[in-house]
PDB file of N, CA and C in Angstrom:
ATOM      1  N   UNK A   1    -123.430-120.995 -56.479  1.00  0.00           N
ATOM      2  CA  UNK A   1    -122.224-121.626 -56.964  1.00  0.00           C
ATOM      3  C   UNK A   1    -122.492-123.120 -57.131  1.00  0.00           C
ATOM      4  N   UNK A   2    -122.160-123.674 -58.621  1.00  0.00           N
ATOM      5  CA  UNK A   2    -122.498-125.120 -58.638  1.00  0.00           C
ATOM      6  C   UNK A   2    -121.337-125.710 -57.651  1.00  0.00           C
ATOM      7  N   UNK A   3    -121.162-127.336 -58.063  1.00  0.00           N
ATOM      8  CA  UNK A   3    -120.940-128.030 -57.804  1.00  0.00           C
ATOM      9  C   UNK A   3    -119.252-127.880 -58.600  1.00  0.00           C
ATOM     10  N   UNK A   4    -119.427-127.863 -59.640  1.00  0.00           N
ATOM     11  CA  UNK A   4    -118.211-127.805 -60.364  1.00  0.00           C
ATOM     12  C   UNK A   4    -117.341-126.263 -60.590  1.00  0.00           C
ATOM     13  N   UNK A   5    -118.402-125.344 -60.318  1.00  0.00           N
ATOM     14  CA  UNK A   5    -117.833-124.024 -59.895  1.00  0.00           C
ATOM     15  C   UNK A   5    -116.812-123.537 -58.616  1.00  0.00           C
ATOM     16  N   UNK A   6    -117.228-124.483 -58.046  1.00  0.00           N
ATOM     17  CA  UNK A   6    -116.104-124.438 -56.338  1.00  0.00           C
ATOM     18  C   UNK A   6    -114.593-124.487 -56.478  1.00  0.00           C
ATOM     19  N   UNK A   7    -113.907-123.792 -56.091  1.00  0.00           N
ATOM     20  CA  UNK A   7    -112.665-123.106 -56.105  1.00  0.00           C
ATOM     21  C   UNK A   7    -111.795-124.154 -55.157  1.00  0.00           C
ATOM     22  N   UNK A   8    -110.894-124.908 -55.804  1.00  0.00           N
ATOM     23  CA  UNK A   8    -110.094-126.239 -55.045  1.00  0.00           C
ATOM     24  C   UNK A   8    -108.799-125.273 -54.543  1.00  0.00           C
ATOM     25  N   UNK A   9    -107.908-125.771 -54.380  1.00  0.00           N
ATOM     26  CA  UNK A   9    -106.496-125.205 -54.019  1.00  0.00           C
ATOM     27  C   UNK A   9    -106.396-124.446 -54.370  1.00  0.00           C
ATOM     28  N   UNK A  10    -105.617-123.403 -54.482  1.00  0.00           N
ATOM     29  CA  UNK A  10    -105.069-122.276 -54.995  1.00  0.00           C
ATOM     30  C   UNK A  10    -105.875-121.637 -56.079  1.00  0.00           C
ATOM     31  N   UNK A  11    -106.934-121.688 -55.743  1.00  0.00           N
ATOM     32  CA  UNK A  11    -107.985-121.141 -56.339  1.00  0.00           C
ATOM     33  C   UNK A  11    -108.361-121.447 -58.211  1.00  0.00           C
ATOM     34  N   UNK A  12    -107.733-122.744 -57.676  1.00  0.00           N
ATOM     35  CA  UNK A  12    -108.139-123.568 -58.880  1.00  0.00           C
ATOM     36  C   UNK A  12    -109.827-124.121 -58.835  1.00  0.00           C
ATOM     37  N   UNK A  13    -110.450-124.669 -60.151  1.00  0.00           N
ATOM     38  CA  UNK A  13    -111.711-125.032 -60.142  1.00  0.00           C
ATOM     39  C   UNK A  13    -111.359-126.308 -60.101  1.00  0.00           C
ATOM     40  N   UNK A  14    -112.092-126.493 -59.132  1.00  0.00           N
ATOM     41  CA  UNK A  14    -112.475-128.418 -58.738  1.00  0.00           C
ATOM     42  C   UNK A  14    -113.662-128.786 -59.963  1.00  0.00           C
ATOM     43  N   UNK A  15    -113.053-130.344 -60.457  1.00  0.00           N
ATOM     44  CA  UNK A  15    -114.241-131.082 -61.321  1.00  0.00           C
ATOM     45  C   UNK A  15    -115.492-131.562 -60.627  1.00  0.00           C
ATOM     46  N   UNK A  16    -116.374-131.601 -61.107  1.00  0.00           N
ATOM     47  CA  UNK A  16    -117.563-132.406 -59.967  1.00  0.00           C
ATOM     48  C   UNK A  16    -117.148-133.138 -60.030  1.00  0.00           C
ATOM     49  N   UNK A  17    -117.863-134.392 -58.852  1.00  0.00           N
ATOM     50  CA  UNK A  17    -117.545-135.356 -57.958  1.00  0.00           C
ATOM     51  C   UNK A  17    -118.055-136.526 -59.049  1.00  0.00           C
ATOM     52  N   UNK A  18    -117.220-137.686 -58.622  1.00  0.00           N
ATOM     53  CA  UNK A  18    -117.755-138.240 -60.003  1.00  0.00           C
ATOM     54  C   UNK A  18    -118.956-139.408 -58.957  1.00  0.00           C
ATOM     55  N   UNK A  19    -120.418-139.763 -59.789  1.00  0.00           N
ATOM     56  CA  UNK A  19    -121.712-140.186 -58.746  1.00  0.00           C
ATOM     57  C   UNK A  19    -121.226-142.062 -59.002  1.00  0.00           C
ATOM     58  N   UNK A  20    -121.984-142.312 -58.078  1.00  0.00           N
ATOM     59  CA  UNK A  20    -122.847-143.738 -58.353  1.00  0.00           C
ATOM     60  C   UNK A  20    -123.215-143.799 -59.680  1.00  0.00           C
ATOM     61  N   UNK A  21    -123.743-143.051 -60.261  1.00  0.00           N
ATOM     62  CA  UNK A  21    -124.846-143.287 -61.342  1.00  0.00           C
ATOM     63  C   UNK A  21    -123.665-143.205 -62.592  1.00  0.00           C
ATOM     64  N   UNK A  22    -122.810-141.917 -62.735  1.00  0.00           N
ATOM     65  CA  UNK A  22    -121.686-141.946 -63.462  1.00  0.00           C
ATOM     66  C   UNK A  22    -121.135-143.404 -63.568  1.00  0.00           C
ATOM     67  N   UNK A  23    -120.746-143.649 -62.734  1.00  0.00           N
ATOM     68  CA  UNK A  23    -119.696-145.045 -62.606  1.00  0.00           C
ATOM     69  C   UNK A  23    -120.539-146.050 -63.425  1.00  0.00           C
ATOM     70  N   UNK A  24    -121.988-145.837 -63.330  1.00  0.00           N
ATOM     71  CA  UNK A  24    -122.663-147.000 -63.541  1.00  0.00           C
ATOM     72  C   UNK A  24    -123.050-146.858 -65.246  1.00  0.00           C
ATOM     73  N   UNK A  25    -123.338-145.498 -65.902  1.00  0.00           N
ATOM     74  CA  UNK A  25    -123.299-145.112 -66.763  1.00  0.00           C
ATOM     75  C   UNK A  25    -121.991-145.615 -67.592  1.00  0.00           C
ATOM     76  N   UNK A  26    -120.904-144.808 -67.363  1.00  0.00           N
ATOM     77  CA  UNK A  26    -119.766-145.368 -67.896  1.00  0.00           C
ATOM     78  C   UNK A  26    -119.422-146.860 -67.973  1.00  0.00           C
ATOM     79  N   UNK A  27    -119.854-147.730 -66.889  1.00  0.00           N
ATOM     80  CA  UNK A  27    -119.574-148.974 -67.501  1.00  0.00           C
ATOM     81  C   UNK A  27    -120.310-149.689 -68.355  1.00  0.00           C
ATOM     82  N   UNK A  28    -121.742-149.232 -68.911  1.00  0.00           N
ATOM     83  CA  UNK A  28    -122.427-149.464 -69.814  1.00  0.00           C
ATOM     84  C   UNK A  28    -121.499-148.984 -71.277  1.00  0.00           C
ATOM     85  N   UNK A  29    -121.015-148.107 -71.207  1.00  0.00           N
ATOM     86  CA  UNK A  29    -120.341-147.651 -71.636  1.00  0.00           C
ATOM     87  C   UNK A  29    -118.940-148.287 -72.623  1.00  0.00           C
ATOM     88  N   UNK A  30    -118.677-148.893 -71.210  1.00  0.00           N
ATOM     89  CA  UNK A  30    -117.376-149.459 -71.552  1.00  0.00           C
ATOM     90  C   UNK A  30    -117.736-150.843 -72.157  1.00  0.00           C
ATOM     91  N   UNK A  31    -119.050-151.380 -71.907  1.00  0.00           N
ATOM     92  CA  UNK A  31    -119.637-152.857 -71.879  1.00  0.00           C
ATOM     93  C   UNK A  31    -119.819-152.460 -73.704  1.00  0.00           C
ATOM     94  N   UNK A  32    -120.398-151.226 -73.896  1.00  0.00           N
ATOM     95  CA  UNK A  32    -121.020-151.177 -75.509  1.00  0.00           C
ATOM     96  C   UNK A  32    -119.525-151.097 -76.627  1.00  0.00           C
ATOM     97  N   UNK A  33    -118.377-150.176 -76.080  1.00  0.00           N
ATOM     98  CA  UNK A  33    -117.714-149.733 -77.116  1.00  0.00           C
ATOM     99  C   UNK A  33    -117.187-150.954 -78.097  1.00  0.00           C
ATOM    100  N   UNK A  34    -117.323-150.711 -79.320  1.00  0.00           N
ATOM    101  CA  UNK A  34    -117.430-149.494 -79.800  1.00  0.00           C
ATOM    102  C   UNK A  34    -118.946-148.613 -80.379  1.00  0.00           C
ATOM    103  N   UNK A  35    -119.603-149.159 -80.002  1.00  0.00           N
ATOM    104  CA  UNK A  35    -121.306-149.588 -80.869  1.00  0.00           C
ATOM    105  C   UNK A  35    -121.382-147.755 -80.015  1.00  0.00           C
ATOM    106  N   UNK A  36    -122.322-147.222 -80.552  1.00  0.00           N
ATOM    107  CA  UNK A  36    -123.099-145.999 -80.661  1.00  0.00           C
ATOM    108  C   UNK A  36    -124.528-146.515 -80.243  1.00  0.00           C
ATOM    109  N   UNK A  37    -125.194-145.310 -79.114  1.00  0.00           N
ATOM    110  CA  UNK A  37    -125.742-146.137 -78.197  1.00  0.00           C
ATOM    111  C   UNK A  37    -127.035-144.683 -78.246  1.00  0.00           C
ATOM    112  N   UNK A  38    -128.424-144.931 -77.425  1.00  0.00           N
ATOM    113  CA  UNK A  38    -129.313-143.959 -77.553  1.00  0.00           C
ATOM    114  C   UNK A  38    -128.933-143.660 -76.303  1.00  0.00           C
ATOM    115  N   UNK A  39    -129.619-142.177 -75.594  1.00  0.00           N
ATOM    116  CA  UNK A  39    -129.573-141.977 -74.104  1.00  0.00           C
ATOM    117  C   UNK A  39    -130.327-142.959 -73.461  1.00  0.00           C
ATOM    118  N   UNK A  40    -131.811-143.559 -74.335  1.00  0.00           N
ATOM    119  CA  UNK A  40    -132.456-144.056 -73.396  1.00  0.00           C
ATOM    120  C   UNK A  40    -131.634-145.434 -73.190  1.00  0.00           C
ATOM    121  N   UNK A  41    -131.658-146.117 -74.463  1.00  0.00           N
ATOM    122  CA  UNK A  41    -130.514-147.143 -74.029  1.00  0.00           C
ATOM    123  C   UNK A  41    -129.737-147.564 -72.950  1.00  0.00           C
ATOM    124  N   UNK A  42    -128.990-146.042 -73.170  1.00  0.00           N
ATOM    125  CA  UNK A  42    -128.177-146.224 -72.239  1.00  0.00           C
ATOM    126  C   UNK A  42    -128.275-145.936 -70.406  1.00  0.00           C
ATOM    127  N   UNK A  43    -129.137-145.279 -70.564  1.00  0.00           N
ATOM    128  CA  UNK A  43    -129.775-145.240 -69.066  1.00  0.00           C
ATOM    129  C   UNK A  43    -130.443-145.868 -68.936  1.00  0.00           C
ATOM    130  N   UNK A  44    -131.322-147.070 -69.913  1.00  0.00           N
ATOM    131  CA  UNK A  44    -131.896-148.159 -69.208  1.00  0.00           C
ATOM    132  C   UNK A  44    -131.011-149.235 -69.030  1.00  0.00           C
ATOM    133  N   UNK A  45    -129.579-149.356 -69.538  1.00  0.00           N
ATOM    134  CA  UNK A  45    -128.921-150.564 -69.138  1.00  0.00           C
ATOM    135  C   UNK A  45    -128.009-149.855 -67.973  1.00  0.00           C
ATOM    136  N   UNK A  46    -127.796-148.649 -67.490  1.00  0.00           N
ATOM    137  CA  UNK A  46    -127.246-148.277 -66.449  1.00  0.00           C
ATOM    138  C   UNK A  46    -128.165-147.954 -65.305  1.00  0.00           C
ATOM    139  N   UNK A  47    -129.678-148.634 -65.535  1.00  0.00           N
ATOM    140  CA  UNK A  47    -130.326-148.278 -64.405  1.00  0.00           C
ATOM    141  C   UNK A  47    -130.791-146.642 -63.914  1.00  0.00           C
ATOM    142  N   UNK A  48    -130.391-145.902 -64.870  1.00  0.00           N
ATOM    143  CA  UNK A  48    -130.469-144.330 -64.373  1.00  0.00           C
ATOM    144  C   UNK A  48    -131.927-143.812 -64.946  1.00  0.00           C
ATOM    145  N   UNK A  49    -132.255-142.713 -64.597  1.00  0.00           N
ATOM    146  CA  UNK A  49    -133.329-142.013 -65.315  1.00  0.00           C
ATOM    147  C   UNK A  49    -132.787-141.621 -66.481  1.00  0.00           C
ATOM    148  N   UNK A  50    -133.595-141.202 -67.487  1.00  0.00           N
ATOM    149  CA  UNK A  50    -132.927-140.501 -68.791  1.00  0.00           C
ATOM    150  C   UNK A  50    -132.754-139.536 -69.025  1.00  0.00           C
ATOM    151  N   UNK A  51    -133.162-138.423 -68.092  1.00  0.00           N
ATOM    152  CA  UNK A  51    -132.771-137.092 -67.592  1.00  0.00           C
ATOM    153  C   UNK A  51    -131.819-136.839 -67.141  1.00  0.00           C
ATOM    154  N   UNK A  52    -131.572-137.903 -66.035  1.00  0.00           N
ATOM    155  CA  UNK A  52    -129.973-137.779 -65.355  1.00  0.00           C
ATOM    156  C   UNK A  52    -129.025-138.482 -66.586  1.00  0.00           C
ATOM    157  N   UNK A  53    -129.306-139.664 -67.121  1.00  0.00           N
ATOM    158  CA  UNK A  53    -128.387-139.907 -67.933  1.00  0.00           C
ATOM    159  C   UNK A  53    -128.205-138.994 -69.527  1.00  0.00           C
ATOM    160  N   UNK A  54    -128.710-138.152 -69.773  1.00  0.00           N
ATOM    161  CA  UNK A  54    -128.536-137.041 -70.990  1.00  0.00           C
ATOM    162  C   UNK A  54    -127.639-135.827 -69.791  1.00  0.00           C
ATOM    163  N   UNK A  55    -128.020-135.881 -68.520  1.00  0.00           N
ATOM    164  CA  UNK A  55    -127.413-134.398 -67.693  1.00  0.00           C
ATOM    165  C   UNK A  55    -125.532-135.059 -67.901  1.00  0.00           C
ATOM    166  N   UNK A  56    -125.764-136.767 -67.736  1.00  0.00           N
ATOM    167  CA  UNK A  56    -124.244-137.222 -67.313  1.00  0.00           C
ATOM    168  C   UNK A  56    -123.213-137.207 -68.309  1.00  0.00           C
ATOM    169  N   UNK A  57    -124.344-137.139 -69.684  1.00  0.00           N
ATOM    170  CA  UNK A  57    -123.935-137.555 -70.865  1.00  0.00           C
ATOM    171  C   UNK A  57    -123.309-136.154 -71.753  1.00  0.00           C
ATOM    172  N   UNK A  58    -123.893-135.177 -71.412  1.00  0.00           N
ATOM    173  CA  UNK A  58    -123.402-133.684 -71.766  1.00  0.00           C
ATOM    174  C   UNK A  58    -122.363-133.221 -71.277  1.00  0.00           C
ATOM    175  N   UNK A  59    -122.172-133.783 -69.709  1.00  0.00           N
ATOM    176  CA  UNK A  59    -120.477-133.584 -69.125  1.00  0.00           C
ATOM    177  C   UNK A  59    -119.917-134.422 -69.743  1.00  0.00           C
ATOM    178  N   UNK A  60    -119.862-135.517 -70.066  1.00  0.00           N
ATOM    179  CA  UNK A  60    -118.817-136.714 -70.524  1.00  0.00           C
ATOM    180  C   UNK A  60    -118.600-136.244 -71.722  1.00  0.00           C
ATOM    181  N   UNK A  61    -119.132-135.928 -72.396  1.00  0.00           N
ATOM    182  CA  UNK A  61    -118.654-135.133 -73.742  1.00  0.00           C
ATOM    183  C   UNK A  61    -117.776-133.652 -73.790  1.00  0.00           C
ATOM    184  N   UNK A  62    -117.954-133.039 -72.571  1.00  0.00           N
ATOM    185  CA  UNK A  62    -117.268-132.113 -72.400  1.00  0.00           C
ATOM    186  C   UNK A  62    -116.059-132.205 -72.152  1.00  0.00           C
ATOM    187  N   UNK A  63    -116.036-133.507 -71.045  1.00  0.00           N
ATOM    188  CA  UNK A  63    -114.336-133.939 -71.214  1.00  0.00           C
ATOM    189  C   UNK A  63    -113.639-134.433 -71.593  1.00  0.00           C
ATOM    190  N   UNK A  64    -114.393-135.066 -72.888  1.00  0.00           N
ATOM    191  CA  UNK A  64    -113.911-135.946 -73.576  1.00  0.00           C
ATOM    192  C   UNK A  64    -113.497-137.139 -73.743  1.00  0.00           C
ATOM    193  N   UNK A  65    -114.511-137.631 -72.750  1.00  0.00           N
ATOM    194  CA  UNK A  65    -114.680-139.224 -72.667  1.00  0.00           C
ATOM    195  C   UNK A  65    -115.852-139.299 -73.399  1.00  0.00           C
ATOM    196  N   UNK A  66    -116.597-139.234 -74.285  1.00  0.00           N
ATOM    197  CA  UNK A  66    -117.700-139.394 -74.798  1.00  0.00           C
ATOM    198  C   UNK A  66    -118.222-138.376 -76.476  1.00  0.00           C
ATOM    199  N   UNK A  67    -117.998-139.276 -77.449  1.00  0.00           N
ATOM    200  CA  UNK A  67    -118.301-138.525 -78.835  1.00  0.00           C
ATOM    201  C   UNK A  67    -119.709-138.661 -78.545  1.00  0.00           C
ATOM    202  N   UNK A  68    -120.052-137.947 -79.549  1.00  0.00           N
ATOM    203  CA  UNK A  68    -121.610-137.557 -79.833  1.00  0.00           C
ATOM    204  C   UNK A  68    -121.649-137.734 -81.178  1.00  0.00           C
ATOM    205  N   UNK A  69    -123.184-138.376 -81.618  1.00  0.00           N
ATOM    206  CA  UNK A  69    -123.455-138.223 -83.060  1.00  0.00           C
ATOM    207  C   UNK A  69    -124.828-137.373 -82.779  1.00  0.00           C
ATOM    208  N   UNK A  70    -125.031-136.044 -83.505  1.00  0.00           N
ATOM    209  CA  UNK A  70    -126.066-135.663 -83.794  1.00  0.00           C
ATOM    210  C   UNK A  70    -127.201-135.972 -85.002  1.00  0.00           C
ATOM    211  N   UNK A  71    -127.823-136.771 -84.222  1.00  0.00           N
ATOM    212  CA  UNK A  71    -128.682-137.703 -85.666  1.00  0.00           C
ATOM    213  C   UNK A  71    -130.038-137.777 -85.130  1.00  0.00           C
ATOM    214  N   UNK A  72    -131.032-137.712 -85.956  1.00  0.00           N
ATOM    215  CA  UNK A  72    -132.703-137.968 -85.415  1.00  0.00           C
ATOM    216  C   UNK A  72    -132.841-139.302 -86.050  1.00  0.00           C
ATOM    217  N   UNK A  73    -133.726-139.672 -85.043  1.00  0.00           N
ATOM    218  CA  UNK A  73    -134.653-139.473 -84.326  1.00  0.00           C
ATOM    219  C   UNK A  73    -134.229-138.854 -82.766  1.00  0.00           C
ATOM    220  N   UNK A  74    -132.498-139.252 -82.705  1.00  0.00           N
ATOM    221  CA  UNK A  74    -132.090-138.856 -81.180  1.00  0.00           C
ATOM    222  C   UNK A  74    -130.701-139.105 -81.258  1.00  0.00           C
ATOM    223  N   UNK A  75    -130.074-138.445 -80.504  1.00  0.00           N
ATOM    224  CA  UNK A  75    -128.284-138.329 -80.867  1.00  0.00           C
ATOM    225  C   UNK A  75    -127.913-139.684 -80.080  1.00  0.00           C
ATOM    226  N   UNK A  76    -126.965-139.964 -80.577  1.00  0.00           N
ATOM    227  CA  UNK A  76    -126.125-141.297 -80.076  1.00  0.00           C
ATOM    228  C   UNK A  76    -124.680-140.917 -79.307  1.00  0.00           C
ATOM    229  N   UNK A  77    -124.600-142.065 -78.584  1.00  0.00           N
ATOM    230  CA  UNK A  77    -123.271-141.686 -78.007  1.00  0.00           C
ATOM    231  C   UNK A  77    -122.304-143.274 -77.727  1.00  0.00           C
ATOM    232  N   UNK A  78    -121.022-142.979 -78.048  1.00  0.00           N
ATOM    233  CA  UNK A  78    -119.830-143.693 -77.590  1.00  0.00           C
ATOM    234  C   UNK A  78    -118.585-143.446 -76.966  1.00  0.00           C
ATOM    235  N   UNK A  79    -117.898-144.269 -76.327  1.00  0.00           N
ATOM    236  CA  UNK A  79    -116.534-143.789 -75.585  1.00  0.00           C
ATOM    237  C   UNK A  79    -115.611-143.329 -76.867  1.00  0.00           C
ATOM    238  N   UNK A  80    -115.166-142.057 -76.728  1.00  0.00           N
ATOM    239  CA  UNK A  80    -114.242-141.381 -77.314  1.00  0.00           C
ATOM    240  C   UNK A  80    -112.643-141.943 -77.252  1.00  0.00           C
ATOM    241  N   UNK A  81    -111.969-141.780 -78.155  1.00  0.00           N
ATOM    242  CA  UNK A  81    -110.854-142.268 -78.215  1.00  0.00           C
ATOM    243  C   UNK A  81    -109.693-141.191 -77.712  1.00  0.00           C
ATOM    244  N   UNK A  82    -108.751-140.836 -77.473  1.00  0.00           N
ATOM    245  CA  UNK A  82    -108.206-139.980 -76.935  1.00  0.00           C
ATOM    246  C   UNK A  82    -107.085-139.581 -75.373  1.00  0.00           C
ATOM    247  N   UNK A  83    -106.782-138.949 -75.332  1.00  0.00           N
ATOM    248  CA  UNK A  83    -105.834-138.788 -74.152  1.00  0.00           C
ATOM    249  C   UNK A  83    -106.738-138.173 -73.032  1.00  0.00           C
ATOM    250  N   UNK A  84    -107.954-137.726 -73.393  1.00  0.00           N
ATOM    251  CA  UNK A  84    -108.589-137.179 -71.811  1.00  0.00           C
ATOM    252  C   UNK A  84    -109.273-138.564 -71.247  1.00  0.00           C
ATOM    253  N   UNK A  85    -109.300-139.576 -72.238  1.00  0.00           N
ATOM    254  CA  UNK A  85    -110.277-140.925 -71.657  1.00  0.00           C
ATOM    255  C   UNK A  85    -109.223-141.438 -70.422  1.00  0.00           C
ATOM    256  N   UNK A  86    -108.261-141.927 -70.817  1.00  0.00           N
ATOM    257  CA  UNK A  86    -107.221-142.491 -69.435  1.00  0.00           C
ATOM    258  C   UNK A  86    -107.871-141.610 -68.168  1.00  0.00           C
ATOM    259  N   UNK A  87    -107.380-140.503 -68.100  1.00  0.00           N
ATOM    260  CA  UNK A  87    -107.334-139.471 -66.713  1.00  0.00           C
ATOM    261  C   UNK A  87    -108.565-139.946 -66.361  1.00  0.00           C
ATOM    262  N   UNK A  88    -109.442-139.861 -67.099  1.00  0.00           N
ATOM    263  CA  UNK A  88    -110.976-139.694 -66.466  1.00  0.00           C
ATOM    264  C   UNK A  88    -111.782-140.911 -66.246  1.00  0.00           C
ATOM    265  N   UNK A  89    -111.394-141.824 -66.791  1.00  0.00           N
ATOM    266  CA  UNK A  89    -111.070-143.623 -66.661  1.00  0.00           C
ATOM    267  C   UNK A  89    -111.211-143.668 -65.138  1.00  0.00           C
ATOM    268  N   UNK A  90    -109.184-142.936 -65.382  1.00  0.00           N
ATOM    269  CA  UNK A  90    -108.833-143.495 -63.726  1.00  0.00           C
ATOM    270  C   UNK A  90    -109.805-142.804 -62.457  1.00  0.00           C
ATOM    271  N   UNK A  91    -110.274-141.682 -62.719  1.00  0.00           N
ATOM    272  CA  UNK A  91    -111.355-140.824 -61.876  1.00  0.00           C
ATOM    273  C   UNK A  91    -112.518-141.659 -61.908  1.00  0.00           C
ATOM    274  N   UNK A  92    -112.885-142.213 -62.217  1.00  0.00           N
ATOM    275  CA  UNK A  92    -114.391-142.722 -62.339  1.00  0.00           C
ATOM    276  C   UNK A  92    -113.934-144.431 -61.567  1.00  0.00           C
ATOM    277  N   UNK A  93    -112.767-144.985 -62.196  1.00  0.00           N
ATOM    278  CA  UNK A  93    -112.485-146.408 -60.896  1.00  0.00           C
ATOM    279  C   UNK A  93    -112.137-145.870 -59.995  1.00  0.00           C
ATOM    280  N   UNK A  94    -111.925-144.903 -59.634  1.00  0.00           N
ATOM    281  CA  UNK A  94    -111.308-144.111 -58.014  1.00  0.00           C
ATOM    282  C   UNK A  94    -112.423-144.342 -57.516  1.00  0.00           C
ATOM    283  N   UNK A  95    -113.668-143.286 -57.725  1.00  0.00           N
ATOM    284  CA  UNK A  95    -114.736-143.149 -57.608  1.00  0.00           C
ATOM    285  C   UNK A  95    -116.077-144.482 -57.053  1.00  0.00           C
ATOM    286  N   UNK A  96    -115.665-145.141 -57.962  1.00  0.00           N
ATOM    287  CA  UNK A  96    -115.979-146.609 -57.577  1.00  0.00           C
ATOM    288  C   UNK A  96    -115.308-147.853 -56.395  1.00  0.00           C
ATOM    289  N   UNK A  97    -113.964-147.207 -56.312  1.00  0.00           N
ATOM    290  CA  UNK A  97    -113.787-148.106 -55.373  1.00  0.00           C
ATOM    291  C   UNK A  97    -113.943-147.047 -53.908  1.00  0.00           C
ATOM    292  N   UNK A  98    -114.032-145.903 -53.920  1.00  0.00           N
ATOM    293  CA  UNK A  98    -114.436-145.254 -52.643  1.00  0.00           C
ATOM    294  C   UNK A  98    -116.019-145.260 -52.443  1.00  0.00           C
ATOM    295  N   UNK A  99    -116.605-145.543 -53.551  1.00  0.00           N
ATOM    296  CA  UNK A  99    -118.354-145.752 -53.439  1.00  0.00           C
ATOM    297  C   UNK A  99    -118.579-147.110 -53.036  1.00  0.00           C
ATOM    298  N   UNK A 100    -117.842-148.096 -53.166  1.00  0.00           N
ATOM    299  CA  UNK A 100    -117.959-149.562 -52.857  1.00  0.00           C
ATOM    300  C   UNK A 100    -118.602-150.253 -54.224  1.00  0.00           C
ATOM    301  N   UNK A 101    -118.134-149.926 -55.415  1.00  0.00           N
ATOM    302  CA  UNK A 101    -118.818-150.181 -56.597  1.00  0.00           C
ATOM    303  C   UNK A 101    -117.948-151.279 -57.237  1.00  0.00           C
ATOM    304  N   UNK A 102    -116.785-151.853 -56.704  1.00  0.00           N
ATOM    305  CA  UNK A 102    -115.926-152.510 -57.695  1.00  0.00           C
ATOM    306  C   UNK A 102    -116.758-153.835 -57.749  1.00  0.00           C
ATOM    307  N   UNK A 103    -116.503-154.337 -59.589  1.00  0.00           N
ATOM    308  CA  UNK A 103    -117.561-155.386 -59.913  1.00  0.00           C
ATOM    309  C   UNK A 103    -116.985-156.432 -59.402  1.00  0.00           C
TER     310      UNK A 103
END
């Protein structure tokens, strides 16, 4: 059972936990919009590997904090516009101020 598979209250599915590295990702994030950005890019200005930051970058698109352009040499990414960005905004400064991350 992953991480995000685990059964919260009433046998609802809990979201994964949002990381260090997320928080740190996303504010690269927030530092670029609106500009369209590479993975490596972007995990070298968030300090992450580029493995973990393409793993962080495939959820963030799932919830819709994060468009995708599928383009070669390598897909690009920016903060999505939308009503799931707020919620997940506020999850990720939660996240940060219980990690001790506030800038």
């Amino acid at each position: 059972m992953t991480t995000q598979d685990q059964p919260g209250p009433s046998g609802t599915t809990r979201p994964p936990p949002v990381t260090a590295r997320e928080v740190a990702l996303v504010r690269v994030l927030l530092a670029a919009e609106p500009g369209w950005q590479s993975c490596t890019e972007l995990a070298a200005a968030a300090g992450v590997p580029v493995r973990t930051a393409r793993h962080l970058l495939a959820r963030l698109c799932t919830v819709g904090l994060v468009d995708l352009a599928p383009v070669r040499p390598g897909p690009r990414y920016r903060l999505a516009d939308g009503s799931q960005r707020g919620a997940y905004l506020h999850r990720v400064d939660a996240a940060a101020e219980v990690l001790g991350l506030r800038p």
